[in-house]
Protein backbone atom coordinates (compact mmCIF):
# COMPACT_ATOMS: atom_id res chain seq x y z
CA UNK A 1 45.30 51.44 36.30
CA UNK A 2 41.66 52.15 35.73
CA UNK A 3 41.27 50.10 33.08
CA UNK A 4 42.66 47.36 35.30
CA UNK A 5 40.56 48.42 38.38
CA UNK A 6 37.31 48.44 36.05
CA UNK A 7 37.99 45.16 34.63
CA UNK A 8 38.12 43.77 37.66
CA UNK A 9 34.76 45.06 38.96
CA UNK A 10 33.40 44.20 35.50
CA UNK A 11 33.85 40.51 36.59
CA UNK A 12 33.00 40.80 39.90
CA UNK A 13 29.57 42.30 39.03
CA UNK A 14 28.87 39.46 36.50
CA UNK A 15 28.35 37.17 39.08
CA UNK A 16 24.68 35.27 39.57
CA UNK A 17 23.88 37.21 42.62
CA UNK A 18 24.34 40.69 40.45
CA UNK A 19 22.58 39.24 37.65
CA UNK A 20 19.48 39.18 39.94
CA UNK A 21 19.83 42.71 40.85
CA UNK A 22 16.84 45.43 40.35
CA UNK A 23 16.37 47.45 37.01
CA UNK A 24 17.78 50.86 37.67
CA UNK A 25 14.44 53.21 38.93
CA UNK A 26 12.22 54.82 36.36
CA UNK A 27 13.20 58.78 35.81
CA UNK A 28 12.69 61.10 39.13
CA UNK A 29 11.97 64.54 39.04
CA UNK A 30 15.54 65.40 39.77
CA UNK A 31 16.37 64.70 35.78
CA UNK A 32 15.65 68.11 35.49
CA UNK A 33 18.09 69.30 37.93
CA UNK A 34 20.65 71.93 36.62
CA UNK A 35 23.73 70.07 39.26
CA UNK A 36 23.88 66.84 40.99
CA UNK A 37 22.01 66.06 43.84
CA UNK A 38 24.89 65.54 46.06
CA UNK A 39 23.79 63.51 49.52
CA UNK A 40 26.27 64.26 52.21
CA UNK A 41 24.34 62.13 55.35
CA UNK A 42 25.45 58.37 54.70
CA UNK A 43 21.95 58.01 56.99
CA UNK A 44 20.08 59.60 53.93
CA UNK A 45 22.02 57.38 51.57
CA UNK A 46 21.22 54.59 53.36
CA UNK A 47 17.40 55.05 53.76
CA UNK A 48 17.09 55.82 49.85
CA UNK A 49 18.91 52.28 49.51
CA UNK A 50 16.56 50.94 51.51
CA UNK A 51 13.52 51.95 50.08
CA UNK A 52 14.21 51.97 46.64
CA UNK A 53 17.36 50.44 45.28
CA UNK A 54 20.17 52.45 43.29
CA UNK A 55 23.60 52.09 41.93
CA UNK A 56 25.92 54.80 43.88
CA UNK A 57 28.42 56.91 42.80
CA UNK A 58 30.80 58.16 46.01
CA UNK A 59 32.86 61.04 45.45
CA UNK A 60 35.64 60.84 47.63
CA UNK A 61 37.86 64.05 48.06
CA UNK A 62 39.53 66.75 50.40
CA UNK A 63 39.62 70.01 50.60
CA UNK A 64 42.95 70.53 49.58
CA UNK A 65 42.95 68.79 46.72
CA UNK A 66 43.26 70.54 43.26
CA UNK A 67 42.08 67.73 41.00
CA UNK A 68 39.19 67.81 43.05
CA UNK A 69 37.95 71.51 42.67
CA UNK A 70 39.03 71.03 38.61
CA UNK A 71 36.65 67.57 38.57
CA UNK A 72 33.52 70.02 40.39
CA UNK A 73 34.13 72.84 38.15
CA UNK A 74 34.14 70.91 35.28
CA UNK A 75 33.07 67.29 35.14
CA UNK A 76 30.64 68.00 37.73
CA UNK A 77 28.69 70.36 36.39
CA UNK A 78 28.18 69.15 32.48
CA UNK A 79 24.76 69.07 32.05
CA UNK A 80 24.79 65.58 30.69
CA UNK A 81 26.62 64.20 33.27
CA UNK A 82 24.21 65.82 36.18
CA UNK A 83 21.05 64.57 34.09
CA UNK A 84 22.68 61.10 33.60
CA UNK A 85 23.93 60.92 37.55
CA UNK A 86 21.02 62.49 39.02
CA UNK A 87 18.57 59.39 37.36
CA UNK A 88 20.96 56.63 37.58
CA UNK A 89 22.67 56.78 41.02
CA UNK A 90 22.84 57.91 44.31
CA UNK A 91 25.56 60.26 44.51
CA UNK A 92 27.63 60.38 47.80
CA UNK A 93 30.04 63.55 47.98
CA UNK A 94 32.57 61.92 50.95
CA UNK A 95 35.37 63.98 52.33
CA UNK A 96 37.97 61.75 53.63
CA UNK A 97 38.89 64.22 56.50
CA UNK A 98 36.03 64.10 58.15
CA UNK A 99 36.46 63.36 61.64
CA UNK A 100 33.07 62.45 62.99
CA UNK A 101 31.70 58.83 63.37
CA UNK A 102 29.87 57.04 60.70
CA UNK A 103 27.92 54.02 60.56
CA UNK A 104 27.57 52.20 57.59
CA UNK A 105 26.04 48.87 56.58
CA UNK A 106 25.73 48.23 60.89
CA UNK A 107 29.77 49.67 61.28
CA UNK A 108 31.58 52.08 62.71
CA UNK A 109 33.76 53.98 61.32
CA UNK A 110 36.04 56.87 63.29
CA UNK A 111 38.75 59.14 61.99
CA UNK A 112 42.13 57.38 61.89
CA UNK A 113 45.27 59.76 62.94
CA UNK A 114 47.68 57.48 60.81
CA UNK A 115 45.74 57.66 57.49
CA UNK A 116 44.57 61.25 58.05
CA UNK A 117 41.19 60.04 56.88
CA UNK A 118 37.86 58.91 57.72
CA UNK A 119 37.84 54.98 58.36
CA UNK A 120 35.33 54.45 55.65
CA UNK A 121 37.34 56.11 53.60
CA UNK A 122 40.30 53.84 54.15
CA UNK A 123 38.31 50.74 53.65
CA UNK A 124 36.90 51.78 50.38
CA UNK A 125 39.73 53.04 49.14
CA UNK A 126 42.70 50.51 49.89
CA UNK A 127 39.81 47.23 49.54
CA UNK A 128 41.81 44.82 51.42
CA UNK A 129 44.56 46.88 52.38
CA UNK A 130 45.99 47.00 48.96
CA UNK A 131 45.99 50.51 47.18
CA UNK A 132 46.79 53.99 48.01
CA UNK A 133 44.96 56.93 49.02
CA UNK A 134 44.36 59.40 46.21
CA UNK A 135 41.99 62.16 45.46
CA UNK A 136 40.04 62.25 44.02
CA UNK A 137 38.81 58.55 43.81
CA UNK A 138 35.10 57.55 42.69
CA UNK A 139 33.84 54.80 44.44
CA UNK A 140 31.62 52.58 42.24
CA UNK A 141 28.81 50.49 43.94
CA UNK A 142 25.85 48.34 42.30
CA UNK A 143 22.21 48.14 44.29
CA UNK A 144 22.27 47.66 47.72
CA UNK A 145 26.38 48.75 48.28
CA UNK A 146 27.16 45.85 46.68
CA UNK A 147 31.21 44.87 44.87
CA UNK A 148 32.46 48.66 46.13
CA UNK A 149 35.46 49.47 43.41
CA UNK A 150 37.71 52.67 43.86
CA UNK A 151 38.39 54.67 40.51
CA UNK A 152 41.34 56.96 41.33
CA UNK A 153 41.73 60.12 39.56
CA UNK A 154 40.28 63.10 37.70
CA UNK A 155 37.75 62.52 34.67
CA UNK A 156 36.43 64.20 32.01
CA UNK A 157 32.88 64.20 31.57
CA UNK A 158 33.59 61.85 28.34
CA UNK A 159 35.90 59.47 30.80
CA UNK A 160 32.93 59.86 33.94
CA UNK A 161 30.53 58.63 30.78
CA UNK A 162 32.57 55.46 29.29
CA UNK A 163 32.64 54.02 33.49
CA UNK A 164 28.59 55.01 34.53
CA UNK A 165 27.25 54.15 31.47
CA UNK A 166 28.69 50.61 31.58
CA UNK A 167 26.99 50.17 34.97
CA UNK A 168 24.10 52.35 34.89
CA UNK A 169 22.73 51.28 31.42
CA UNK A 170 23.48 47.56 32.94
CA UNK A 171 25.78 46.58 29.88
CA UNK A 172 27.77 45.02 32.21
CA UNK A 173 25.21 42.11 31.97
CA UNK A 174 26.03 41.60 28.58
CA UNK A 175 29.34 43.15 27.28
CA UNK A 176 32.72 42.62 28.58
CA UNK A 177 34.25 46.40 29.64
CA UNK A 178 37.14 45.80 27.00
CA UNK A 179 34.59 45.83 24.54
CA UNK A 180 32.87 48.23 25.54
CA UNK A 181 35.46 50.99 26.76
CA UNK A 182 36.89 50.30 22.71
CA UNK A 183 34.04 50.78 20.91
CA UNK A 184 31.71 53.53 23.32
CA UNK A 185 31.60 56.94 21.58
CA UNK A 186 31.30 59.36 24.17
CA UNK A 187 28.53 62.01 23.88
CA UNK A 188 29.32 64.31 26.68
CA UNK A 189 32.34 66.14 25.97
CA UNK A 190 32.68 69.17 24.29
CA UNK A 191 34.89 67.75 21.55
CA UNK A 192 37.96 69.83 22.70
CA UNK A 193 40.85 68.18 24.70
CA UNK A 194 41.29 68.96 27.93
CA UNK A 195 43.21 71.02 30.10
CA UNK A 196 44.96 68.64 32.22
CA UNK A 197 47.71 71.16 33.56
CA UNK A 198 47.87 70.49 37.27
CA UNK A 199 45.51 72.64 39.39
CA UNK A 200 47.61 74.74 42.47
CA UNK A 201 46.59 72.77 45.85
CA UNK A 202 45.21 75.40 48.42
């Protein structure tokens, strides 16, 4: 399904209007940082969009969720993949049980009772009210919030690299993603396979 889901953003973000986009920034001092620089305000978010333009990576979660605490103990905090995020994208740590108001891109967006989630959440999730609601799901954006795609599930940092890469190195531009997901080598894992026994949900 991922594959599928990526593909389709792959073509969406080859458009003429994407092709136009902004050259991700220069290195900021947080390439040094020893864990992502998580922004929790979508205000803040915003206001970094505005002034300087950035892919964004949303991590969308709950606090129940077992994946979730495996993906921040793990994925999270592999040095290459905080150096890589912490350059190349805005990162957005979202839970989807959050039940105050947000506005976003001049909408608001309240807790719904039936989807026990955050509005926003929905919307990014289910695009178009097709989908499901998983966690955790990384929400893929290019400059300026634009052609949001939902990647459900839990990554290794070798998995997180193949998808961010693509889009934060701009191949996308110039390599389709099955080309690229066959022949990328990833450079982040540890070289051992991992443990992908099902965390206990608390």
């Amino acid at each position: 399904m991922k594959r599928a889901l990526l593909f389709a953003f792959a073509i969406l973000a080859m458009s003429p209007a994407m092709m136009a986009k902004k050259k991700t920034p220069p290195p900021a001092p947080e390439a040094s940082a020893t864990e992502i620089h998580w922004i929790t305000d979508i205000n803040e978010l915003q206001e970094k969009m505005a002034k300087s333009p950035r892919k964004v990576y949303m991590d969308i979660y709950t606090d129940w969720c077992g994946w979730c605490k495996k993906m921040d103990a793990t994925t999270f905090t592999n040095p290459s993949v905080v150096k890589y995020m912490n350059l190349n994208y805005y990162c957005f740590r979202f839970n989807a049980e959050r039940q105050d108001v947000m506005h976003f891109q001049g909408k608001e967006y309240a807790f719904r009772p039936d989807a026990r989630a955050n509005a926003l959440a929905v919307e990014l999730m289910m695009p178009g009210g097709k989908g499901q609601m998983s966690y955790p799901t990384a929400i893929l954006m290019l400059e300026n919030f634009q052609s949001p795609q939902p990647i459900p599930g839990y990554m290794t940092p070798g998995q997180l690299e193949t998808i961010v890469t693509y889009f934060g190195d701009n191949t996308y531009k110039h390599e389709g993603w099955d080309s690229y997901s066959k022949t990328h080598k990833s450079t982040w894992d540890n070289g051992q396979a991992p443990d992908m026994t099902p965390p206990a949900h608390h």
